[in-house]
C-alpha atoms as a PDB file:
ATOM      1  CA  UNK A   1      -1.758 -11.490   1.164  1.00  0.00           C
ATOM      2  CA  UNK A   2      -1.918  -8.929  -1.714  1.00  0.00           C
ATOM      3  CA  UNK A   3      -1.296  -9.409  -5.080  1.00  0.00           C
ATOM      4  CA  UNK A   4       1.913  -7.637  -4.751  1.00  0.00           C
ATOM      5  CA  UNK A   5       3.043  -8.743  -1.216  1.00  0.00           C
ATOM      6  CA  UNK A   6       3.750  -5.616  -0.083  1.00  0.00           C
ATOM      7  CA  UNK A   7       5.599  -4.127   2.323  1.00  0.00           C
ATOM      8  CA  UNK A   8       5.528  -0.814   0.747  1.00  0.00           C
ATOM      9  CA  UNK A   9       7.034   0.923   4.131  1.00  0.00           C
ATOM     10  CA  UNK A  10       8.868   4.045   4.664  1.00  0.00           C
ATOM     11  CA  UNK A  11      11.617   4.420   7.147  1.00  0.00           C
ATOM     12  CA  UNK A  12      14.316   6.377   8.325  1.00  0.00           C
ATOM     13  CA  UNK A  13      14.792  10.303   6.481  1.00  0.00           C
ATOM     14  CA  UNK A  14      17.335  12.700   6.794  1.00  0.00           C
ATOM     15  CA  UNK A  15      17.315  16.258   5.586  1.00  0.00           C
ATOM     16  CA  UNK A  16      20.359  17.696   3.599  1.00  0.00           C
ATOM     17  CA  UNK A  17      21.083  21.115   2.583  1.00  0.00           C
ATOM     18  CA  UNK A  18      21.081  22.519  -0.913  1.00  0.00           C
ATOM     19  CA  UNK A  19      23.488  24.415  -2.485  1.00  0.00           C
ATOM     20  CA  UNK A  20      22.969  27.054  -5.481  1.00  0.00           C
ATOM     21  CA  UNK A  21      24.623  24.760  -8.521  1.00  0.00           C
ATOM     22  CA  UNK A  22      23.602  23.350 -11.463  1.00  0.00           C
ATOM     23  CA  UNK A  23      24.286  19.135 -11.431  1.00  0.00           C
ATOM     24  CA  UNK A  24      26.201  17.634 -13.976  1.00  0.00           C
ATOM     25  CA  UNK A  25      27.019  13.862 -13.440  1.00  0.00           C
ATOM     26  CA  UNK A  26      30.841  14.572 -12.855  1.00  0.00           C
ATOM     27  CA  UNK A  27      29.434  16.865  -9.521  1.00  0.00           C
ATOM     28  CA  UNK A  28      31.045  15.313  -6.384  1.00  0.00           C
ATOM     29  CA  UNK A  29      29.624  15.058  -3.385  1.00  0.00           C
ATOM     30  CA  UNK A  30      29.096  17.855  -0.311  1.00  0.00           C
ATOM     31  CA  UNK A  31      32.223  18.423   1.837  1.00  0.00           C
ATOM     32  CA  UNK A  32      29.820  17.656   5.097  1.00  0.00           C
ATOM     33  CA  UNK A  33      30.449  13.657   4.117  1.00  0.00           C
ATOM     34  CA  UNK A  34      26.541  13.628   3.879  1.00  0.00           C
ATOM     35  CA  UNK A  35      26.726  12.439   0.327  1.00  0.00           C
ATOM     36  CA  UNK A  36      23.926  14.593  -1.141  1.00  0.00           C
ATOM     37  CA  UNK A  37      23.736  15.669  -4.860  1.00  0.00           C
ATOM     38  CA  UNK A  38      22.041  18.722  -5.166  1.00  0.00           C
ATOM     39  CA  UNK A  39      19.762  20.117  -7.370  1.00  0.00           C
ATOM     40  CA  UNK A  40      19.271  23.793  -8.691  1.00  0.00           C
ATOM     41  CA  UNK A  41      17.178  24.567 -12.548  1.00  0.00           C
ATOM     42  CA  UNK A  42      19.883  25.311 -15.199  1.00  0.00           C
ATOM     43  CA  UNK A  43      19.298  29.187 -15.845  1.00  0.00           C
ATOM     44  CA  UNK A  44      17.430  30.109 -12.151  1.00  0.00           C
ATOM     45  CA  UNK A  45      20.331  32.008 -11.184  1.00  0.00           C
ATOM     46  CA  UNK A  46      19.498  34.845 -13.704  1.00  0.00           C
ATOM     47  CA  UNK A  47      16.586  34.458 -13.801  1.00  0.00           C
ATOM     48  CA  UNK A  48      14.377  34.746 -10.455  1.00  0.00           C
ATOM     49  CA  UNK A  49      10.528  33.911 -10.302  1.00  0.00           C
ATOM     50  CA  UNK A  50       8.666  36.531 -11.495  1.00  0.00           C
ATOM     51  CA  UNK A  51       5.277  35.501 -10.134  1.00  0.00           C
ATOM     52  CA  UNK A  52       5.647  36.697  -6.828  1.00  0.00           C
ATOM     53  CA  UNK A  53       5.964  32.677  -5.734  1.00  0.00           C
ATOM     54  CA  UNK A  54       9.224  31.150  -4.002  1.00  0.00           C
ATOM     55  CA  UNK A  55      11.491  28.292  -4.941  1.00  0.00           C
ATOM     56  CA  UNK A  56      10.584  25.341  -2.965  1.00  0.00           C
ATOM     57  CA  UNK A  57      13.096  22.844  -1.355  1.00  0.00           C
ATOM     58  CA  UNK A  58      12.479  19.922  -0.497  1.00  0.00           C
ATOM     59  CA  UNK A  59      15.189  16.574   0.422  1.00  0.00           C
ATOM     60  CA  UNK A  60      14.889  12.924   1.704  1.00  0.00           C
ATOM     61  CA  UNK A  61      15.927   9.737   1.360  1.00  0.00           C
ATOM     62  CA  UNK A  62      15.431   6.141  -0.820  1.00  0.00           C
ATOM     63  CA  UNK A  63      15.367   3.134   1.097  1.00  0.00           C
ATOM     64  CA  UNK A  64      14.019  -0.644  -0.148  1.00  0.00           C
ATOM     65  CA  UNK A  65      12.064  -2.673   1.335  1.00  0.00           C
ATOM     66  CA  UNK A  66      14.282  -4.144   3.846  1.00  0.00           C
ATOM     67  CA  UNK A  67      15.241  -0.121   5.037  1.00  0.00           C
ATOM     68  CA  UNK A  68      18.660  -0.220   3.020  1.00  0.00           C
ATOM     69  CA  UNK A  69      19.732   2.861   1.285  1.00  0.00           C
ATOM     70  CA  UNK A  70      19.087   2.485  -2.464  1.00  0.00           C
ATOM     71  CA  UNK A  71      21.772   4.302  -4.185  1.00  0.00           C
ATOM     72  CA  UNK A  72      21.933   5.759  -7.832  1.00  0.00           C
ATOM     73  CA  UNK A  73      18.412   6.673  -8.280  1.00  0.00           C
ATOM     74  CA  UNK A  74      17.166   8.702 -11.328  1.00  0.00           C
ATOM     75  CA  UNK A  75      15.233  11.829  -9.905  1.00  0.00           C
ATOM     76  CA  UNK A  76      13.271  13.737 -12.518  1.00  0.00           C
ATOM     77  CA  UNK A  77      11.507  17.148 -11.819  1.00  0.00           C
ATOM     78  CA  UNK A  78       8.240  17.077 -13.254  1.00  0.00           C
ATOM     79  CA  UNK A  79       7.496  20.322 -14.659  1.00  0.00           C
ATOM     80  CA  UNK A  80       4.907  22.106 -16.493  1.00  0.00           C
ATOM     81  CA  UNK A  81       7.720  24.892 -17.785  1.00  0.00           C
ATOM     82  CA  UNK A  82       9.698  22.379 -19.123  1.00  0.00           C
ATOM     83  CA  UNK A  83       6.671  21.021 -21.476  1.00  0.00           C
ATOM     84  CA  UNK A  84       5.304  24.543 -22.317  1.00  0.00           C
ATOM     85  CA  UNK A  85       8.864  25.740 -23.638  1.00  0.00           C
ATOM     86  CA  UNK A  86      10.436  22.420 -24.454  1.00  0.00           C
ATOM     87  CA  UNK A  87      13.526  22.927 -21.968  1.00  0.00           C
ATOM     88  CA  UNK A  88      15.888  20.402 -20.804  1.00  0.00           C
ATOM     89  CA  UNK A  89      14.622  18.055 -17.911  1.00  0.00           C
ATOM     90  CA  UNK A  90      16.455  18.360 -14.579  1.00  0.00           C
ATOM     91  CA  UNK A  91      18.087  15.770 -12.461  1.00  0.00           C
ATOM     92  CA  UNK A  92      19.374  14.790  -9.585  1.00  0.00           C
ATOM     93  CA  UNK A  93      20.461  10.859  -8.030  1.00  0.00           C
ATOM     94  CA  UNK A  94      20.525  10.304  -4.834  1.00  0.00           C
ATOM     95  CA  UNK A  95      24.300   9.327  -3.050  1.00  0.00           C
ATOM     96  CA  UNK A  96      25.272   6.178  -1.578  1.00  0.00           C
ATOM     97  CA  UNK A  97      23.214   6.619   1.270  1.00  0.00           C
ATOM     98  CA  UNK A  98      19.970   6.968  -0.302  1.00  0.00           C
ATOM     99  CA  UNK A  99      19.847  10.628   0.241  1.00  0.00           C
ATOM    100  CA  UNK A 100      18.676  13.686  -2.394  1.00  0.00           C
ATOM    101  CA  UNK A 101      18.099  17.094  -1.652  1.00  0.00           C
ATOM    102  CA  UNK A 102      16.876  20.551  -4.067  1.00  0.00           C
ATOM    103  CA  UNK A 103      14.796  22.878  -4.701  1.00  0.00           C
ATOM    104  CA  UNK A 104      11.924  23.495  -7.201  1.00  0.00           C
ATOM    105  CA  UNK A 105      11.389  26.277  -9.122  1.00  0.00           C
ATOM    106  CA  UNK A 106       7.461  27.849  -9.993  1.00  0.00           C
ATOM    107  CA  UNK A 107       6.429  25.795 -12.615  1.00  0.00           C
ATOM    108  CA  UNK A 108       8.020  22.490 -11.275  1.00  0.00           C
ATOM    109  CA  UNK A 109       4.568  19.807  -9.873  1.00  0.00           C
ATOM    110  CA  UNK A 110       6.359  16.537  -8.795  1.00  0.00           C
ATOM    111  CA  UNK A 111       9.251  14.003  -9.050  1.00  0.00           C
ATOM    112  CA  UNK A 112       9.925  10.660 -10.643  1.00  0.00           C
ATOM    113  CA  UNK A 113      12.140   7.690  -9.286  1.00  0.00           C
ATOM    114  CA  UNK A 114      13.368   5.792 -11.581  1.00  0.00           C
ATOM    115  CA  UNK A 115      16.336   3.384 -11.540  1.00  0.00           C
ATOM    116  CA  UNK A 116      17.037  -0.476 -13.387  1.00  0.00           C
ATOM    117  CA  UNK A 117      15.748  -3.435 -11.108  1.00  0.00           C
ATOM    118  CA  UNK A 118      13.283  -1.567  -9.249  1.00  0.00           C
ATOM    119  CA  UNK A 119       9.924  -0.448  -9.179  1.00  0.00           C
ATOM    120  CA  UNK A 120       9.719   3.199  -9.981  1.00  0.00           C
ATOM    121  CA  UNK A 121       6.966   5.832  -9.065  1.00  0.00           C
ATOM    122  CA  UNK A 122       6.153   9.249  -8.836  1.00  0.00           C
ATOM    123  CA  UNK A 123       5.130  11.661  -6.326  1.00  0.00           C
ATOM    124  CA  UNK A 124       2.129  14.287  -7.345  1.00  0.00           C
ATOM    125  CA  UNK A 125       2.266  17.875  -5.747  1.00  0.00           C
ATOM    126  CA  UNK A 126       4.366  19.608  -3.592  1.00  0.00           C
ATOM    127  CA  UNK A 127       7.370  17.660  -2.444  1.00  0.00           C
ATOM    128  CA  UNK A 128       8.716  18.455   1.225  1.00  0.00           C
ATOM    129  CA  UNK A 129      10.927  18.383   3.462  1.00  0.00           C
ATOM    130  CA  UNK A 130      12.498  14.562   4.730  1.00  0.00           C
ATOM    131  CA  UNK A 131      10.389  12.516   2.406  1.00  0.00           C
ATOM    132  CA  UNK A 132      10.362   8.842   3.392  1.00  0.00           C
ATOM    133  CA  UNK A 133      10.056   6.771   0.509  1.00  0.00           C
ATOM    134  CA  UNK A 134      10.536   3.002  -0.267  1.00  0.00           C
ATOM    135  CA  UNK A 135      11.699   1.868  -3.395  1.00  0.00           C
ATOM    136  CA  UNK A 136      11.119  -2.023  -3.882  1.00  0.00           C
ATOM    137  CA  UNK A 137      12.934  -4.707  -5.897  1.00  0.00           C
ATOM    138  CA  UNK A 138      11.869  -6.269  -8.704  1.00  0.00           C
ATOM    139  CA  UNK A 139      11.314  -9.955  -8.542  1.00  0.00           C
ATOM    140  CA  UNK A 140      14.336 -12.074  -9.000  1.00  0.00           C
ATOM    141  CA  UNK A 141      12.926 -15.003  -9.979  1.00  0.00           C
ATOM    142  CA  UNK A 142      16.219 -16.762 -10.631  1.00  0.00           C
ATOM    143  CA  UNK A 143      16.904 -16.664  -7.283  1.00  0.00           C
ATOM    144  CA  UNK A 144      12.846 -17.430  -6.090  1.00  0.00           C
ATOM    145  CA  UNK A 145      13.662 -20.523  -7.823  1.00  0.00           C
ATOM    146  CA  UNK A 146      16.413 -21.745  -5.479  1.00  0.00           C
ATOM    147  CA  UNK A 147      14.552 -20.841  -2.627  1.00  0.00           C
ATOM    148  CA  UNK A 148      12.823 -24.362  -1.946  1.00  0.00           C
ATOM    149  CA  UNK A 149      16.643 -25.757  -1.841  1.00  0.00           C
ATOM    150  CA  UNK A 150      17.941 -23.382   1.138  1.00  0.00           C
ATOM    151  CA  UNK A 151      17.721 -24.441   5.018  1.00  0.00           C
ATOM    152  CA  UNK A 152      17.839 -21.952   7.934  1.00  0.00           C
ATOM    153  CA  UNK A 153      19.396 -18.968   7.651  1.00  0.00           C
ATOM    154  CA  UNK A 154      19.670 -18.931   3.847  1.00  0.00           C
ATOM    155  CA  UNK A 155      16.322 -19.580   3.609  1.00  0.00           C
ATOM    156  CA  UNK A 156      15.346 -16.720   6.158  1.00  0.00           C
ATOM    157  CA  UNK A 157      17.248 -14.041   4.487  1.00  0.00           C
ATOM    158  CA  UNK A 158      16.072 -15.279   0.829  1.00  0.00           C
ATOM    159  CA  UNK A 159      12.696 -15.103   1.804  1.00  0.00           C
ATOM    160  CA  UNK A 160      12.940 -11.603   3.512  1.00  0.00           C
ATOM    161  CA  UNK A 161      14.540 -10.185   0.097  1.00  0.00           C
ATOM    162  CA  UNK A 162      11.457 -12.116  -1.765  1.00  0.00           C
ATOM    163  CA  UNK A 163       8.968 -10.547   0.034  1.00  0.00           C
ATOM    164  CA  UNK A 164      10.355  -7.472   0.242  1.00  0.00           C
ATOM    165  CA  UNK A 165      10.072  -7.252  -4.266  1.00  0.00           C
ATOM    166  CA  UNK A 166       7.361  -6.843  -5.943  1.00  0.00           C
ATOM    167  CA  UNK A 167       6.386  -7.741  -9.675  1.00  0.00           C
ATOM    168  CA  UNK A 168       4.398  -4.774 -11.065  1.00  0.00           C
ATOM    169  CA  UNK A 169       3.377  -7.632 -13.976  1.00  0.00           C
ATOM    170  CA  UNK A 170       1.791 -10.165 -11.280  1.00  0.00           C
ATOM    171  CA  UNK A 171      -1.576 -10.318 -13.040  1.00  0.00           C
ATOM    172  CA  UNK A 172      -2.022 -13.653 -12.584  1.00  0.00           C
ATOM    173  CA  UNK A 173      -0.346 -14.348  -9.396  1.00  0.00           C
ATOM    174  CA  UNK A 174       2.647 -15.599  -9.471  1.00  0.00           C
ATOM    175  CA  UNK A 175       3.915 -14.420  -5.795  1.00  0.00           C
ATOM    176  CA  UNK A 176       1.012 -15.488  -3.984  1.00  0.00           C
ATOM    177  CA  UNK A 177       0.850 -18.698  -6.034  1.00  0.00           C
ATOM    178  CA  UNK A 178       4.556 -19.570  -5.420  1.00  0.00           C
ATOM    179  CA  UNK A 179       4.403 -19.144  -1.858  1.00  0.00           C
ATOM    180  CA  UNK A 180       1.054 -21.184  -1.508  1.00  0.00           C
ATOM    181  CA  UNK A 181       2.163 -23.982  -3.386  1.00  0.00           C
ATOM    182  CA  UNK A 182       5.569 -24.210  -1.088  1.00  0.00           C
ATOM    183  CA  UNK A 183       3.817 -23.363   2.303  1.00  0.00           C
ATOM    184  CA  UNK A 184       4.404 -26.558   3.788  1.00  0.00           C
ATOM    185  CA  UNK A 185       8.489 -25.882   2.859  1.00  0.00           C
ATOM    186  CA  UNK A 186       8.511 -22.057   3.829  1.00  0.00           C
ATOM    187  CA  UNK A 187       6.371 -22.377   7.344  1.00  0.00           C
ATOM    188  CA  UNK A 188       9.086 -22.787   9.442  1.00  0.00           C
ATOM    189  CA  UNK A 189      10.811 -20.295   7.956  1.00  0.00           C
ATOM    190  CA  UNK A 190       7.493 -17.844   8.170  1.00  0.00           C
ATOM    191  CA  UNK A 191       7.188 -18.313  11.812  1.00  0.00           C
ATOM    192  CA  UNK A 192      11.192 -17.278  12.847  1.00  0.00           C
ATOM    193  CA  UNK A 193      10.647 -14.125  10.649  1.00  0.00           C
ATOM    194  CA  UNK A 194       6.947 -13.189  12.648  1.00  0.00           C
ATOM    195  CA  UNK A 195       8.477 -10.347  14.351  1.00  0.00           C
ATOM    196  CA  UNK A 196      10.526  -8.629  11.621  1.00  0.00           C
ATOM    197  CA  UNK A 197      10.091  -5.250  11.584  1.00  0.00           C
ATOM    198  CA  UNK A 198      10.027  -5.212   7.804  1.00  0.00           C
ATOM    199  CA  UNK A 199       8.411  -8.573   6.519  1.00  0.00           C
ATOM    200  CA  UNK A 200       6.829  -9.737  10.037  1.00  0.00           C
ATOM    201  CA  UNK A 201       3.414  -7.816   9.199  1.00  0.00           C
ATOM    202  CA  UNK A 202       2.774  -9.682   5.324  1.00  0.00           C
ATOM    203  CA  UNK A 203       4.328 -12.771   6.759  1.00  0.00           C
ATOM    204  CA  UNK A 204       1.208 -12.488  10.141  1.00  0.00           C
ATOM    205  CA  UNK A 205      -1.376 -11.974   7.170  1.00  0.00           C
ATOM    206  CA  UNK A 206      -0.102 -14.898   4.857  1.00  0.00           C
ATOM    207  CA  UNK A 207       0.082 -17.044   7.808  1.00  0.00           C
ATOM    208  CA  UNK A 208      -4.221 -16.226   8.632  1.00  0.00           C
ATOM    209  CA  UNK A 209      -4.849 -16.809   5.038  1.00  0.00           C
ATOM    210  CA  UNK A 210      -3.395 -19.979   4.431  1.00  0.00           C
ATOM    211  CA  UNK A 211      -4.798 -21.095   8.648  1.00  0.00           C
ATOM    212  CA  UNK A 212      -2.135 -23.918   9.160  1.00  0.00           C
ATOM    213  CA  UNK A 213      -3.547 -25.750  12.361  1.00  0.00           C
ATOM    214  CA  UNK A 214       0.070 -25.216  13.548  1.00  0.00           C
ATOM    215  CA  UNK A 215       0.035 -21.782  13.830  1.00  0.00           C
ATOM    216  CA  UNK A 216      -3.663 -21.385  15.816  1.00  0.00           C
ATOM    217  CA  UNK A 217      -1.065 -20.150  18.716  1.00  0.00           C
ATOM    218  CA  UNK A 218      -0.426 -16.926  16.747  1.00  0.00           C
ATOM    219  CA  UNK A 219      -3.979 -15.713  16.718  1.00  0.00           C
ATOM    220  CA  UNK A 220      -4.664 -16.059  20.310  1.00  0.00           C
ATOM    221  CA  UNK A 221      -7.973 -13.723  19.553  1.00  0.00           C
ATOM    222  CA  UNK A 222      -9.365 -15.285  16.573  1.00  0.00           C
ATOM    223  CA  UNK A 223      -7.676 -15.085  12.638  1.00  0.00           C
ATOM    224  CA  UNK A 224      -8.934 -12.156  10.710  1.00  0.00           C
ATOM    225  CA  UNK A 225      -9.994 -14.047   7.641  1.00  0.00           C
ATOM    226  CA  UNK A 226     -11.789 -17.035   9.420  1.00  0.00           C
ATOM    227  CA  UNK A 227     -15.102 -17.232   7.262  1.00  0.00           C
ATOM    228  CA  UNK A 228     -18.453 -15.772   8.495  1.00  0.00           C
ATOM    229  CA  UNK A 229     -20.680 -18.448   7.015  1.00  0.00           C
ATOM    230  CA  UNK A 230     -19.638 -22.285   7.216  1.00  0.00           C
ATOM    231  CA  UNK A 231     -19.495 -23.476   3.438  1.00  0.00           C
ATOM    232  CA  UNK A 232     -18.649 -27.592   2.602  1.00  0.00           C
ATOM    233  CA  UNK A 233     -19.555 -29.092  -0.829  1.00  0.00           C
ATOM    234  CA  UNK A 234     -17.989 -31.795  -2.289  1.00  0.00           C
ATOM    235  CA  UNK A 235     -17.010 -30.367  -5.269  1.00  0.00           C
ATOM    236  CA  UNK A 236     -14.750 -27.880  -5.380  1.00  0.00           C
ATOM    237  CA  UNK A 237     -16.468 -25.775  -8.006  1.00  0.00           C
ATOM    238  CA  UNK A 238     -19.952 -26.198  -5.829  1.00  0.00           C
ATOM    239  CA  UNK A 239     -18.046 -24.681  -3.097  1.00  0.00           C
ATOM    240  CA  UNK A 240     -16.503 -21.794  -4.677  1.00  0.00           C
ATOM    241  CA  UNK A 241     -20.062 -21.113  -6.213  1.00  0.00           C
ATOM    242  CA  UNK A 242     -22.003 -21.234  -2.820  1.00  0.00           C
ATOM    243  CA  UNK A 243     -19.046 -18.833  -1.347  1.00  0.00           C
ATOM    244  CA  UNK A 244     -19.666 -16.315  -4.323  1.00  0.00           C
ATOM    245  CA  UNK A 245     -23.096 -16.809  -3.749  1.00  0.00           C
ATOM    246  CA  UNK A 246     -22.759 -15.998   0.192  1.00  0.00           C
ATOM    247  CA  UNK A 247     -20.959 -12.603  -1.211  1.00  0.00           C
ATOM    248  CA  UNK A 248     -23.473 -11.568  -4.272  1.00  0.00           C
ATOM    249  CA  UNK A 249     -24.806  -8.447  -2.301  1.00  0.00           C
ATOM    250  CA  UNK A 250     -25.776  -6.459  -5.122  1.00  0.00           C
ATOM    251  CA  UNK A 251     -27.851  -8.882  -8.125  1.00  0.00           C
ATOM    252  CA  UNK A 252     -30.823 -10.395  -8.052  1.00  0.00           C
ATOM    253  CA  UNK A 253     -29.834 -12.712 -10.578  1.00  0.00           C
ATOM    254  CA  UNK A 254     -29.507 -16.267  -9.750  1.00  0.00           C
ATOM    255  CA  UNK A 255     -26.001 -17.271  -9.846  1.00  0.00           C
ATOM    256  CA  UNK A 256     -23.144 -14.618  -9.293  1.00  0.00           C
ATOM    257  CA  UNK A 257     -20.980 -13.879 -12.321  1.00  0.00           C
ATOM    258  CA  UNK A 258     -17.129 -14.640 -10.894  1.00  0.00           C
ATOM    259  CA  UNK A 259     -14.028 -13.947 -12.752  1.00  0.00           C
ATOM    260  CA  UNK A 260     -11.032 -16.126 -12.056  1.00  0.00           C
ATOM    261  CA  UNK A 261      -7.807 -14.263 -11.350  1.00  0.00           C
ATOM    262  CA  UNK A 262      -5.907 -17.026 -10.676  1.00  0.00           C
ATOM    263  CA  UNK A 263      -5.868 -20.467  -9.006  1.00  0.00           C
ATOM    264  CA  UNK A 264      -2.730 -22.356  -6.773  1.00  0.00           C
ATOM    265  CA  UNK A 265      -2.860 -25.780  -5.557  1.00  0.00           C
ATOM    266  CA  UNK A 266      -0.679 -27.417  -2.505  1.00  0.00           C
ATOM    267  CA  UNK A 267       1.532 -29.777  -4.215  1.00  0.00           C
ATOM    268  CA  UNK A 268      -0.898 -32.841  -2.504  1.00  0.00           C
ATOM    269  CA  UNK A 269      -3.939 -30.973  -4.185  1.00  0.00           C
ATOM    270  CA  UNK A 270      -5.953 -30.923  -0.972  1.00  0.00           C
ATOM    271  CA  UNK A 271      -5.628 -27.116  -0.455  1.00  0.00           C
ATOM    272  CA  UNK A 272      -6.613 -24.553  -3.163  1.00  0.00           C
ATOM    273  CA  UNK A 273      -6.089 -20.680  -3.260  1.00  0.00           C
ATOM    274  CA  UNK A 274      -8.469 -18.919  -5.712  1.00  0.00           C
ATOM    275  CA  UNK A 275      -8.076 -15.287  -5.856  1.00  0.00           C
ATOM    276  CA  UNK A 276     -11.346 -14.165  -8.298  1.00  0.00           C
ATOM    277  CA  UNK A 277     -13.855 -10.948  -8.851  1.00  0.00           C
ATOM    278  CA  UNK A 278     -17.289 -11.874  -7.750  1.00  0.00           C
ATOM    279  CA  UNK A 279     -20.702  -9.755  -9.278  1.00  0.00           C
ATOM    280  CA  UNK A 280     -18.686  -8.132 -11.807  1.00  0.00           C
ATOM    281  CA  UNK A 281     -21.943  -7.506 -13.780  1.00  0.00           C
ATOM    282  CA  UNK A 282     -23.124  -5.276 -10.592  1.00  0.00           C
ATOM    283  CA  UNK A 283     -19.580  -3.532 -10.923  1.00  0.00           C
ATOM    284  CA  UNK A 284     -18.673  -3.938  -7.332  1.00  0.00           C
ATOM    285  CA  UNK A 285     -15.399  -3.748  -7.895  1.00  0.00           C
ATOM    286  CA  UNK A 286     -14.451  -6.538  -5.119  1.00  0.00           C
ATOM    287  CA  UNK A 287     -11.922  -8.558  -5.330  1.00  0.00           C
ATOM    288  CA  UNK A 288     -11.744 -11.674  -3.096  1.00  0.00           C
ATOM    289  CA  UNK A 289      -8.958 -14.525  -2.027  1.00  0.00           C
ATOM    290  CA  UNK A 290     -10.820 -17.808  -0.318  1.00  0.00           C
ATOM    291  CA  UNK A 291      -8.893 -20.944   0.692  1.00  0.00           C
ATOM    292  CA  UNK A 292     -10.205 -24.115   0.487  1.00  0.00           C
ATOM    293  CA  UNK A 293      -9.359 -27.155   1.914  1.00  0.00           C
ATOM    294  CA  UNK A 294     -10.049 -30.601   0.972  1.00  0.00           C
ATOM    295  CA  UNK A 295     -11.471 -32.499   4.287  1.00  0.00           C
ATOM    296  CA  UNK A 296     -12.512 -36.148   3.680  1.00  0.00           C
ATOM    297  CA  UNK A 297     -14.834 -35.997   0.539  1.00  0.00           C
ATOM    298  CA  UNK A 298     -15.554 -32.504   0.827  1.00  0.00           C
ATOM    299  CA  UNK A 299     -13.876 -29.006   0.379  1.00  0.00           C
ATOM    300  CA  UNK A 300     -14.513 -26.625   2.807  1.00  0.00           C
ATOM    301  CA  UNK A 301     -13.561 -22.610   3.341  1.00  0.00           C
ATOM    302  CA  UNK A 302     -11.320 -22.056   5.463  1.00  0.00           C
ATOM    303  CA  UNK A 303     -10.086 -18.283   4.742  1.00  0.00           C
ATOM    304  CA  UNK A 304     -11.838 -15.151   2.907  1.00  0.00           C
ATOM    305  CA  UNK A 305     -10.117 -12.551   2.580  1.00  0.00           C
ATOM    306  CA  UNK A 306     -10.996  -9.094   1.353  1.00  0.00           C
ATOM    307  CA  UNK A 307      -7.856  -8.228  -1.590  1.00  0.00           C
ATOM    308  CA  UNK A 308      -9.224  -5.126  -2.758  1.00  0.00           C
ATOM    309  CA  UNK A 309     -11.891  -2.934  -4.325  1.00  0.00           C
ATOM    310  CA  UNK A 310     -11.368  -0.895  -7.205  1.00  0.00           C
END
């Protein structure tokens, strides 16, 4: 699972047409019920483009994680005009159904999303036509909390919100850590939510990470993250070594240099989750997730999992 567990995903897009006004925050909405503000640079119409190049438009829609329309969103046009003569920013927000729609002037190089309780972003270039973009949720950890108190239902639609957030902070891994130390709690839970269209994917890939003998059924042609190389040692920090060591590809020095990122235990401390940078002297730039499980007197790998490179 990534650090982030992300279900960045775009979905549905609709196009909306834009009319030649400036937006002030008192503008109501289009007449066509589509609920579109529109945008148009304060001063354009007096003042065509004079570089021979043509106003651009471009329109979409906002949706979260789960698909739902994210109303209210701050849209600022990023524009090299506006920094080289110090005039006012433009905005739009997008209407209750997640929708925008304008056009940019020469000059103008991107937009910014930006609105309280989310994660904000920024595209680069061109903007187009019927942009799909997802905007996620923070984390609500208030309600994470609470999560390990809810049965059926409740529990499926608080976990479907939870890992549809993310927590731009998570450096040490909080998300992954919480759900790893609760897996036993949230299984069931995981497996009626396997076929989501919007969680199903992250909840598949948790579920071959953490390799539950219960849920061998779901990978009828092999897990993805099943090991390579058979490592048991009954130490725990002898086994993480000898994995590292199995994944040194790049030094010739004796013992590879790993960096811990963060470590989550079961609550019966026989299954560990160590997410950690291995050969950072080399400057691979790899960054790896291995489960281990505690089997008699020894812990073996059970899961390694490629997290990223950078």
């Amino acid at each position: 699972m990534t650090r982030t567990i992300h279900v960045a995903l775009a979905w549905l897009a609709c196009a909306a047409s834009c009319t030649a006004q400036q937006v002030r925050p008192e503008s109501r909405p289009p007449r066509d019920g589509t609920n579109v503000r529109t945008l148009h640079h304060v001063g354009s119409e007096s003042r065509p483009p004079t570089d021979g190049t043509k106003s651009r438009a471009f329109s979409g829609r906002v949706a979260d994680g789960l698909g739902r329309p994210v109303p209210g969103v701050k849209i600022t046009v990023q524009s090299d005009r506006n920094r080289q003569a110090k005039t006012p920013e433009t905005v739009l927000r997008t209407g209750d159904d997640g929708r925008f729609a304008g056009t940019l002037a020469p000059g103008d190089d991107g937009l910014e999303f930006e609105k309280e309780g989310y994660n904000g972003f920024s595209t680069l270039g061109e903007p187009g036509d019927k942009m799909e973009l997802t905007m996620t949720h923070q984390v609500n950890w208030s309600a994470a909390s609470d999560l390990t108190l809810l049965e059926g239902d409740e529990l499926d639609r608080g976990l479907r919100e939870f890992l549809s957030s993310e927590d731009p902070g998570d450096e040490h891994g909080e998300i992954p850590s919480f759900l790893f130390k609760h897996q036993d709690r949230f299984r069931p839970a995981f497996r009626r939510l396997i076929n989501d269209p919007h969680v199903g994917a992250s909840i598949r890939d948790w579920l071959d990470l953490l390799d539950d003998p219960h849920d061998r059924d779901l990978f009828p042609k092999g897990r993805q993250y099943a090991p390579k190389k058979e490592v048991k040692e009954a130490d725990l920090i002898d086994a993480l070594k000898t994995t590292a060591r199995q994944r040194n590809f790049f030094s010739s020095g004796p013992e590879p240099k790993v960096d811990i990122d963060f470590i989550a235990f079961t609550k019966g401390l026989d299954r560990v989750l160590i997410q950690c940078g291995i050969n950072q002297v080399a400057m691979t730039g790899i960054t790896w997730q291995f489960v281990f499980r505690k089997v008699g007197k020894q812990w073996e790998l059970h899961s390694a999992k490629e997290e990223g490179r950078s």
